[in-house]
C-alpha atoms as a PDB file:
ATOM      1  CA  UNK A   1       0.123 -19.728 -40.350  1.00  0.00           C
ATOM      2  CA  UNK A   2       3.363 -19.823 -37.788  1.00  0.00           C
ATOM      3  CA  UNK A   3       2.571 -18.772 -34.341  1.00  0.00           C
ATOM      4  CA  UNK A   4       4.354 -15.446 -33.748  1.00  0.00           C
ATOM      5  CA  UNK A   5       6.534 -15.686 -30.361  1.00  0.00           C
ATOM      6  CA  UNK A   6       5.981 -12.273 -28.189  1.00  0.00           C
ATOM      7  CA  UNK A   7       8.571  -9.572 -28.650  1.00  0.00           C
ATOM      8  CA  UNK A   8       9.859  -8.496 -24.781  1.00  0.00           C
ATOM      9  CA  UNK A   9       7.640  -5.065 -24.992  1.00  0.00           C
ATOM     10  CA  UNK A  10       4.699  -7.741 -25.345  1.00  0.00           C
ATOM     11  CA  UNK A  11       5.649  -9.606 -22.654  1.00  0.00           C
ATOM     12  CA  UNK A  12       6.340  -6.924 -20.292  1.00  0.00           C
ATOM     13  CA  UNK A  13       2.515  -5.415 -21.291  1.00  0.00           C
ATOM     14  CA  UNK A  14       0.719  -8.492 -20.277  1.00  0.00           C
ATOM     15  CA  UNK A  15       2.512  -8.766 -17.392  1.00  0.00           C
ATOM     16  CA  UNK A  16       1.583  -5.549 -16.252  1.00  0.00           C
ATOM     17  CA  UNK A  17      -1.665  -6.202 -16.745  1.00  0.00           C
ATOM     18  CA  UNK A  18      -1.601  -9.176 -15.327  1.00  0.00           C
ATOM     19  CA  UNK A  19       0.028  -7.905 -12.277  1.00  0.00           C
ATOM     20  CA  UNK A  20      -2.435  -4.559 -12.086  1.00  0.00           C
ATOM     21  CA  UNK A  21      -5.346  -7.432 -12.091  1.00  0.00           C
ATOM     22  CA  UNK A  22      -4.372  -9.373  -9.457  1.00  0.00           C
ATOM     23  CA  UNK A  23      -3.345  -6.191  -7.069  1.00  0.00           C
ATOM     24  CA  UNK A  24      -6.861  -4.321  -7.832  1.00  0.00           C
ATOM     25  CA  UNK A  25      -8.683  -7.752  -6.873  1.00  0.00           C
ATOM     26  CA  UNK A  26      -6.502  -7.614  -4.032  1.00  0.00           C
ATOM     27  CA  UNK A  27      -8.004  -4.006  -3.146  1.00  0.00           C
ATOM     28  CA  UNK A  28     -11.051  -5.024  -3.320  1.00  0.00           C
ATOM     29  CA  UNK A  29     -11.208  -7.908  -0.879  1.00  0.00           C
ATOM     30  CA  UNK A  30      -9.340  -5.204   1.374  1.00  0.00           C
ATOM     31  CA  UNK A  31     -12.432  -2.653   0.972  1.00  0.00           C
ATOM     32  CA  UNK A  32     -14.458  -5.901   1.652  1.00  0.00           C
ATOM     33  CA  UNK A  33     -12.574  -6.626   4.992  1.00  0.00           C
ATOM     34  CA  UNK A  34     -12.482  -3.067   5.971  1.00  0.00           C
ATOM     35  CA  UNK A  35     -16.756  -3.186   6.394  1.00  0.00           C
ATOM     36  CA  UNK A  36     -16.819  -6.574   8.240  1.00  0.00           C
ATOM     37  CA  UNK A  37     -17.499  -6.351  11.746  1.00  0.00           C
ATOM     38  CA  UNK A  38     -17.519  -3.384  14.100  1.00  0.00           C
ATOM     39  CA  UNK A  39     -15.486  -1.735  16.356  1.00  0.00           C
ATOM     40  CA  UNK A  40     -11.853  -1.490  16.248  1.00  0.00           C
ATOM     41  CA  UNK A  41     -10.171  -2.700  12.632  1.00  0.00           C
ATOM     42  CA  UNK A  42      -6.900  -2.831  11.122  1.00  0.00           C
ATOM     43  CA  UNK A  43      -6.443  -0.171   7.884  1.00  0.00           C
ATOM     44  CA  UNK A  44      -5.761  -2.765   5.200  1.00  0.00           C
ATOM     45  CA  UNK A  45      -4.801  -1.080   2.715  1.00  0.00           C
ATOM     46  CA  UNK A  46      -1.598   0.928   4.184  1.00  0.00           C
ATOM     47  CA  UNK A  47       0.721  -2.678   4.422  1.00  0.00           C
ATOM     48  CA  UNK A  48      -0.738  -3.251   0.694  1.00  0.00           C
ATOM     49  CA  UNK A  49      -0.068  -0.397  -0.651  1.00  0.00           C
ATOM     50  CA  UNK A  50       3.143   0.043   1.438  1.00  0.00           C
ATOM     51  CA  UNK A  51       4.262  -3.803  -0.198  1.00  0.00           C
ATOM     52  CA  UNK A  52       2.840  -2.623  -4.203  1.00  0.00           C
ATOM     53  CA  UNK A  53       5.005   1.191  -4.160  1.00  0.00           C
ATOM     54  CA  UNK A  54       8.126  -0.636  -2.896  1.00  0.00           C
ATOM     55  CA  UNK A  55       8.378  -1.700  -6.547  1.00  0.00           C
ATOM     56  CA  UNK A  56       6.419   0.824  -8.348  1.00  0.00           C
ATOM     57  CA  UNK A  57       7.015   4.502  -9.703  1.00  0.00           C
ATOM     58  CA  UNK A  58       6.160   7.507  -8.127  1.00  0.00           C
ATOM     59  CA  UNK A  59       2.925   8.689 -10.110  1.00  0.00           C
ATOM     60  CA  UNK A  60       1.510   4.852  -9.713  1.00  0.00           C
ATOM     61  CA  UNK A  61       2.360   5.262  -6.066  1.00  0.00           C
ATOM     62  CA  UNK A  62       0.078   8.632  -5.977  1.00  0.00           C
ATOM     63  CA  UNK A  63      -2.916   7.151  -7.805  1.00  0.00           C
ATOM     64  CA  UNK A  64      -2.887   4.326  -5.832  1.00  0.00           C
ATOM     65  CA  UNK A  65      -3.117   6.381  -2.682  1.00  0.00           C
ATOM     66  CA  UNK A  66      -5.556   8.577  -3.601  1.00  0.00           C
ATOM     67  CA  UNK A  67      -7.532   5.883  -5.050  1.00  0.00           C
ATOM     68  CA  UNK A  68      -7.287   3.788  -1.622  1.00  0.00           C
ATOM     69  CA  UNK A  69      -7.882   6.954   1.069  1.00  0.00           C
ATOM     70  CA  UNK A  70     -10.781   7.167  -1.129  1.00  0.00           C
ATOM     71  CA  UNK A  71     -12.248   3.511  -0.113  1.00  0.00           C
ATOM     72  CA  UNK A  72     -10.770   4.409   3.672  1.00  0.00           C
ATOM     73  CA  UNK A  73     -12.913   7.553   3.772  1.00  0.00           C
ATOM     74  CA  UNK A  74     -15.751   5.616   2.436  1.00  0.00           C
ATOM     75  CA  UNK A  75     -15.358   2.627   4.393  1.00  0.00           C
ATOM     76  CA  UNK A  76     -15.382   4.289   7.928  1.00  0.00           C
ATOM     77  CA  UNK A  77     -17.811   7.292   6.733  1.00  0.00           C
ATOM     78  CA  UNK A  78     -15.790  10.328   7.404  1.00  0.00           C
ATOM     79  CA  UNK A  79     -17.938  13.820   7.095  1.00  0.00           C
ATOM     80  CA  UNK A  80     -13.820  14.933   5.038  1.00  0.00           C
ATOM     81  CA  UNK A  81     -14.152  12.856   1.705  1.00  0.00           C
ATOM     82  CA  UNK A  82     -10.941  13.298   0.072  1.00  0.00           C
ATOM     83  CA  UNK A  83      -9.096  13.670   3.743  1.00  0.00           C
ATOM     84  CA  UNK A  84      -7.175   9.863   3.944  1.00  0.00           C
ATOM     85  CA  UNK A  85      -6.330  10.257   0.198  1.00  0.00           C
ATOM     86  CA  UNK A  86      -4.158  13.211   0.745  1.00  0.00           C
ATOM     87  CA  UNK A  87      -1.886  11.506   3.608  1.00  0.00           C
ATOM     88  CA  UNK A  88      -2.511   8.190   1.498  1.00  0.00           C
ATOM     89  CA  UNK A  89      -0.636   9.903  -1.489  1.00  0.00           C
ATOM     90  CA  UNK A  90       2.141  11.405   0.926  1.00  0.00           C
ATOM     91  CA  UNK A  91       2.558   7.743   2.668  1.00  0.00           C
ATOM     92  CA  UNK A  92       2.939   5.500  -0.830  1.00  0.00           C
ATOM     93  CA  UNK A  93       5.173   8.405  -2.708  1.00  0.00           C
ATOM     94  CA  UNK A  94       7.286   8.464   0.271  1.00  0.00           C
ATOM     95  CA  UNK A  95       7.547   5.331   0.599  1.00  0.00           C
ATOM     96  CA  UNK A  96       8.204   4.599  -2.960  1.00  0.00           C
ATOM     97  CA  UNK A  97      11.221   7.078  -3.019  1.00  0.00           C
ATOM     98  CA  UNK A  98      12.404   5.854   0.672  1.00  0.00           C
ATOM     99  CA  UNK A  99      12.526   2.352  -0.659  1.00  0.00           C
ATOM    100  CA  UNK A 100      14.024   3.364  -4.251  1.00  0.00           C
ATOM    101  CA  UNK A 101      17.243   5.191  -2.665  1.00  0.00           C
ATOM    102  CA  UNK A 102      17.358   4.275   0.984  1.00  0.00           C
ATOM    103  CA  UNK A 103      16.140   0.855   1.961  1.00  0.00           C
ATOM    104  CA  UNK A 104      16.104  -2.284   0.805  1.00  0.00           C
ATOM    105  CA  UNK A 105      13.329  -4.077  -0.724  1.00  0.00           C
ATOM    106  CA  UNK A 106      12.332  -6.894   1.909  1.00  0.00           C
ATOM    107  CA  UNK A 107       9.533  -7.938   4.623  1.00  0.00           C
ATOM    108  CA  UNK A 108      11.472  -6.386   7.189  1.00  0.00           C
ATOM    109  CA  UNK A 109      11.536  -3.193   6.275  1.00  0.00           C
ATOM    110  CA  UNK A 110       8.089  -3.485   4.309  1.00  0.00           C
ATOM    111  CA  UNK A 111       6.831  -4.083   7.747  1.00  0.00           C
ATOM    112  CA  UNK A 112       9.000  -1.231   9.796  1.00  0.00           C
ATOM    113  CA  UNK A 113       7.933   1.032   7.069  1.00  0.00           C
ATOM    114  CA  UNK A 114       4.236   0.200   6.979  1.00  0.00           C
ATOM    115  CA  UNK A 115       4.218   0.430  11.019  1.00  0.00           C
ATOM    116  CA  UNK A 116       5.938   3.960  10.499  1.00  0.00           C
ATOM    117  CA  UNK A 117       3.014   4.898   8.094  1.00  0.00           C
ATOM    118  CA  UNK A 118       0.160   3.815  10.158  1.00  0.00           C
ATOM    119  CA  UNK A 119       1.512   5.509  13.172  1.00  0.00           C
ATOM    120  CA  UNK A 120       1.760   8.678  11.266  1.00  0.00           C
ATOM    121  CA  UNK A 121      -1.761   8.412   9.589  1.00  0.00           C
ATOM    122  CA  UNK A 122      -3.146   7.690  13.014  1.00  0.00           C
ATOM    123  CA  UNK A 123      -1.874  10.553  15.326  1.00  0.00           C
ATOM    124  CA  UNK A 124      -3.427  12.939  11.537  1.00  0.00           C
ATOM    125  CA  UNK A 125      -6.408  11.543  11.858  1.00  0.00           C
ATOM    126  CA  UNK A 126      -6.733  11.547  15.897  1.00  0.00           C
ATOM    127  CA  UNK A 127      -5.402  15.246  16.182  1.00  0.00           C
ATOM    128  CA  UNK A 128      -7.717  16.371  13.339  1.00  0.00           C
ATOM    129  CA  UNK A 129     -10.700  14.947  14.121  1.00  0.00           C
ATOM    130  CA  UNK A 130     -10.458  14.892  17.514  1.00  0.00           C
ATOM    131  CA  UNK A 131      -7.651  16.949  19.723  1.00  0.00           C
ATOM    132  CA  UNK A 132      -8.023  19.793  17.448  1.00  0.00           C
ATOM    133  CA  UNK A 133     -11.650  20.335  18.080  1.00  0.00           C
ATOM    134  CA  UNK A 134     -11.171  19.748  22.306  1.00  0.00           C
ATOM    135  CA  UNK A 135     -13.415  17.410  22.313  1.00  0.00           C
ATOM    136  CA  UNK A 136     -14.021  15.365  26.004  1.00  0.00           C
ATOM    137  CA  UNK A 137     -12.775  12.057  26.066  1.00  0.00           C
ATOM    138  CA  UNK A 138     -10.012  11.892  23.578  1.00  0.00           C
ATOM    139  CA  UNK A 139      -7.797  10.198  25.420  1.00  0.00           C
ATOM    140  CA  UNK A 140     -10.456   7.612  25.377  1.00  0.00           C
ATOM    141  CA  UNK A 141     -10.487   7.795  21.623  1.00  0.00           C
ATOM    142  CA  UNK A 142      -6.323   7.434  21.197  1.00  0.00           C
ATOM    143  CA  UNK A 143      -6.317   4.700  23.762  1.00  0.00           C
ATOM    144  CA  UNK A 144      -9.150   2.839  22.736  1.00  0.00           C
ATOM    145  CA  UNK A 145      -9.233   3.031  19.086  1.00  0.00           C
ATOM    146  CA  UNK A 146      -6.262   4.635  17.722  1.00  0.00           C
ATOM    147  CA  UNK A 147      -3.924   2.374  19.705  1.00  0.00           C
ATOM    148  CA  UNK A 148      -5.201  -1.265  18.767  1.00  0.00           C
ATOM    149  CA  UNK A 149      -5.956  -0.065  15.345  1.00  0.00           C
ATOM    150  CA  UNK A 150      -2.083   0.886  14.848  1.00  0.00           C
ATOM    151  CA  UNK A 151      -1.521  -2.582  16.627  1.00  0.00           C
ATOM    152  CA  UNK A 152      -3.798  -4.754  14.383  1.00  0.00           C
ATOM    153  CA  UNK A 153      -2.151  -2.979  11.425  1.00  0.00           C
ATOM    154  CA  UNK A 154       1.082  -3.711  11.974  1.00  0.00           C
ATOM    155  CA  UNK A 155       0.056  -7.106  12.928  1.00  0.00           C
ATOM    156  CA  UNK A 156      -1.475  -7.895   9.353  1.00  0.00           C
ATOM    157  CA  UNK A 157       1.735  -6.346   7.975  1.00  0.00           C
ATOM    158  CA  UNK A 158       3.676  -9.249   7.294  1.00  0.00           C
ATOM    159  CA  UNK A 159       0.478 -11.101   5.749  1.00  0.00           C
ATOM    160  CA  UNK A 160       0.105  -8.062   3.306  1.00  0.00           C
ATOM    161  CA  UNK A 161       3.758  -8.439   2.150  1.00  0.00           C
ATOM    162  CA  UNK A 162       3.658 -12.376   1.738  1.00  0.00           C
ATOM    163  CA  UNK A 163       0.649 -11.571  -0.567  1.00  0.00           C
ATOM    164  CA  UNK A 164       2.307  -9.281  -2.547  1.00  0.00           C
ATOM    165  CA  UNK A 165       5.948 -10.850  -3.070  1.00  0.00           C
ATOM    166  CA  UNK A 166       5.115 -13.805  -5.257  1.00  0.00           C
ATOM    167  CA  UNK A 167       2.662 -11.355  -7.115  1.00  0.00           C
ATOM    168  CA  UNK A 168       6.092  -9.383  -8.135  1.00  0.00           C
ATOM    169  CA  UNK A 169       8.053 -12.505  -8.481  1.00  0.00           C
ATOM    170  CA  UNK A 170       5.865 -13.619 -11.177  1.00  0.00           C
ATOM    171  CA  UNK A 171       4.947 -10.656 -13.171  1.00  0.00           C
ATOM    172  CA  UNK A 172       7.384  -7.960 -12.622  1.00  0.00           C
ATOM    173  CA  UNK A 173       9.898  -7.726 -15.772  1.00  0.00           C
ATOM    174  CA  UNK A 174      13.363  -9.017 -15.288  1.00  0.00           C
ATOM    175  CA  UNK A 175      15.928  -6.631 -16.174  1.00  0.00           C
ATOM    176  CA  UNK A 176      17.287  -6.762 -19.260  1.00  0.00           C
ATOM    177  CA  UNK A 177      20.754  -7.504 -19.732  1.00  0.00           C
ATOM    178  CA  UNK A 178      23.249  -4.962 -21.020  1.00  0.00           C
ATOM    179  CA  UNK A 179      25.861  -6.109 -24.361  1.00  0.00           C
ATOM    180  CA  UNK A 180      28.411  -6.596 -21.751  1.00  0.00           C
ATOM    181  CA  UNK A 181      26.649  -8.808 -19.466  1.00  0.00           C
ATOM    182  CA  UNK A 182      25.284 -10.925 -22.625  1.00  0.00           C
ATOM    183  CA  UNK A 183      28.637 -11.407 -24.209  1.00  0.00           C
ATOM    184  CA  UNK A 184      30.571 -12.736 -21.172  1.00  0.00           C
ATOM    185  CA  UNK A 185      30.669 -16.625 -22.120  1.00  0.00           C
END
């Protein structure tokens, strides 16, 4: 019996899966990081999911966000379960179509746009959870907490996108060629 050699739809499958693999295992050691230690962390997943919807579609981009503020609203116990998905899903769809028409693809702006998104989530979360309800002490909270978390965000930014890149290198589908572009000689 001849070995069969993959048709391109084939290919393109098991890369996607391949690809969808690697980036949930990559979510998970996120969620893992997220519960070490206490005090003051960085939100892992924006920069991660930030670096995956640069190169995916819109509805991926919205499960994937509602699927990560999910493990955020688990992670730091919030009394709103379902409150960091909704701004999750508004941060990766906008990203995805601010990266599909407007910017280009690299660390740069994965990083600007990442810093951008954790900026906005934080000044959501501190004005509904904290400003709104006039609680003493919230300058405390934005200085002490919402400050260095925005900071040690950004920092792991670049990290997040040096994961991610060779992940698309490898197992995101080339484009396929058009007739014109396969008959020049």
């Amino acid at each position: 019996m001849a070995f069969k050699a993959a048709t391109r739809i084939q290919k393109i499958r098991y890369y996607a899966i391949a690809r969808w693999a690697i980036y949930i295992l990559i979510l998970f050691v996120c969620a893992v990081l997220i519960n070490i230690g206490k005090g003051v962390r960085p939100i892992y997943f924006i920069p991660m999911c930030i670096c995956i919807c640069m190169h995916e579609g819109e509805y991926t981009a919205a499960i994937l966000g509602g699927i990560c503020g999910l493990i955020i609203d688990e992670s730091y116990g919030r009394m709103f379960f379902g409150f960091s998905s909704i701004i999750m899903i508004a941060i990766c769809v906008g990203s995805t179509v601010v990266f599909r028409h407007f910017l280009f693809k690299n660390g740069i702006n994965a990083v600007m746009m990442s810093t951008a998104s954790v900026f906005i989530y934080q000044i959501i979360e501190y004005f509904f959870y904290y400003a709104m309800w006039g609680y003493e002490g919230t300058g405390y909270v934005f200085s002490n907490i919402c400050i260095p978390c925005i900071l040690y965000t950004v920092a792991v930014s670049p990290i997040a996108y040096i994961i991610i890149k060779p992940i698309i290198k490898r197992f995101y589908p080339k484009k396929a060629k058009t007739i014109e572009e396969a008959m020049k000689i």
